[in-house]
Protein backbone atom coordinates (compact mmCIF):
# COMPACT_ATOMS: atom_id res chain seq x y z
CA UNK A 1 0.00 0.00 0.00
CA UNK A 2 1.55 3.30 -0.42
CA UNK A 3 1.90 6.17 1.96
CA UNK A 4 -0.84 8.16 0.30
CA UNK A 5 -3.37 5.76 0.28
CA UNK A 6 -2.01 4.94 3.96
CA UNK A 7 -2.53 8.26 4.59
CA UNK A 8 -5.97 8.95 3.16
CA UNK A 9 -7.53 5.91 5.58
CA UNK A 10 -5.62 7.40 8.33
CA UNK A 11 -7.39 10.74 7.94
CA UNK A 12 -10.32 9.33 7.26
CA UNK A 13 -11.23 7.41 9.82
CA UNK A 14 -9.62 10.26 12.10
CA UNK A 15 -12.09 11.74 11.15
CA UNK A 16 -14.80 9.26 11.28
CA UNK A 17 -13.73 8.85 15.29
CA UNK A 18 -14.63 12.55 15.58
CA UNK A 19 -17.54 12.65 14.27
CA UNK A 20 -19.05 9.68 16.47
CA UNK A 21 -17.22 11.74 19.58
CA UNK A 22 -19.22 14.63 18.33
CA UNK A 23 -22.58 13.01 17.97
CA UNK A 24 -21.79 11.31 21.43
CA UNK A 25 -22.21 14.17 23.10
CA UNK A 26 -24.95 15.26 25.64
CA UNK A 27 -27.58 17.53 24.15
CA UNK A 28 -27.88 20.73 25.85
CA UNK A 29 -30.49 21.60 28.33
CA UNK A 30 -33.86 22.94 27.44
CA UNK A 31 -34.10 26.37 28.64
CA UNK A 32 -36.11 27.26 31.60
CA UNK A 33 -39.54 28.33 32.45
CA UNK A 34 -40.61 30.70 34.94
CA UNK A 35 -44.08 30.19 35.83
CA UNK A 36 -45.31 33.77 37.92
CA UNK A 37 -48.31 32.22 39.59
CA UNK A 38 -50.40 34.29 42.00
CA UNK A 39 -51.97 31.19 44.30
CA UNK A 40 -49.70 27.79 44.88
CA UNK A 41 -50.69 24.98 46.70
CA UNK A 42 -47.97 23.63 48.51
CA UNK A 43 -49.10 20.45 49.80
CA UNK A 44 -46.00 19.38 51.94
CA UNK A 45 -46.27 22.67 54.24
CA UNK A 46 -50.25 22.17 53.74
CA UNK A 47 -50.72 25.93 52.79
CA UNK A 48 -51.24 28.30 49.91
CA UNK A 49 -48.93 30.36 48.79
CA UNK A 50 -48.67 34.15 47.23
CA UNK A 51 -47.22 35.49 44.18
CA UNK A 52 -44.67 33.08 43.90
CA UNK A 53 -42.36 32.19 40.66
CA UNK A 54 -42.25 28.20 39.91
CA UNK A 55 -38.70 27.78 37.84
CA UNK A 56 -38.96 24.55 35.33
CA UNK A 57 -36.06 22.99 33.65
CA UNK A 58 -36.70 19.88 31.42
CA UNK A 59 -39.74 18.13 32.97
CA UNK A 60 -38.49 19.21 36.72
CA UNK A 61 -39.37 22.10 38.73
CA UNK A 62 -35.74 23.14 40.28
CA UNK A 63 -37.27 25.97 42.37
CA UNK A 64 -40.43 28.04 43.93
CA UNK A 65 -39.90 31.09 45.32
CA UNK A 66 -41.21 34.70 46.50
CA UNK A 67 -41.70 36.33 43.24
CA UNK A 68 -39.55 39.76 44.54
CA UNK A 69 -36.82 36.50 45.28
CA UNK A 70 -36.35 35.62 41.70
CA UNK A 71 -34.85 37.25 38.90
CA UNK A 72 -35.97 36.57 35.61
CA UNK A 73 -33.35 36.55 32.88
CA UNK A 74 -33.77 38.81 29.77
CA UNK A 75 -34.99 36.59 26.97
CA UNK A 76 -36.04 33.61 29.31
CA UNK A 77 -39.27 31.49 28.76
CA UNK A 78 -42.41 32.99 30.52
CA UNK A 79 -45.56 32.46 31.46
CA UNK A 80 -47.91 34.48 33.67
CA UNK A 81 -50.47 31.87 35.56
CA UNK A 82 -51.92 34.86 36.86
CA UNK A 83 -53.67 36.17 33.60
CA UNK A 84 -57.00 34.12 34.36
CA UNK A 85 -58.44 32.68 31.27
CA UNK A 86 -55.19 32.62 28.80
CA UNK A 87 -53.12 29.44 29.98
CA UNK A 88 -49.76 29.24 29.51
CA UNK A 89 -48.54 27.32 26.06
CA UNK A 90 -45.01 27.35 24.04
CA UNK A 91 -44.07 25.82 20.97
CA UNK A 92 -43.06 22.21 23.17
CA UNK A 93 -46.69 21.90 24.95
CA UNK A 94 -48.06 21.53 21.57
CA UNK A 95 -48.79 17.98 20.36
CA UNK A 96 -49.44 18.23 16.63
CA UNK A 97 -50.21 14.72 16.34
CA UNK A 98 -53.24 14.46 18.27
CA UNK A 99 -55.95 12.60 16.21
CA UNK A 100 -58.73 14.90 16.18
């Protein structure tokens, strides 16, 4: 075999190891959701609670807090569960395969 076609398999599968490193990797994290709610439940102090902010990454809620307690960061997700009437829906909630 000579050096060039040596060569040319070496880079090629090089760069076929890359690739499958590449593809590999984690995805990155959905962006989160802050939820501004004006009544929560909170059934493991058994009380309601006031204008709180519900923070959701993925399919987890990571944190609920006083809504003067959180700080909402320019650009982020949001949805107002106080506007009565007009629920909260993004792009994700949608299924647009539901037989119907």
């Amino acid at each position: 075999m000579s050096r060039f076609r040596l060569a040319t398999w070496c880079v090629f599968l090089l760069l076929g190891l890359g690739a499958g490193c590449a593809l590999a990797a984690d995805p990155p994290a959905p962006a989160p959701v802050y939820v501004k709610a004006g009544h929560l439940f909170d059934a493991t102090a058994d009380s309601l609670r006031e204008n709180v902010v519900l923070v959701i990454e993925g399919e987890r809620i990571t944190r609920v807090a006083p809504a003067a307690e959180v700080q909402v960061p320019a650009g982020a997700k949001r949805c107002n569960a106080q506007a009565v009437g007009k629920p909260c829906r993004h792009a994700e909630d949608i299924d647009a395969h539901r037989a119907g």
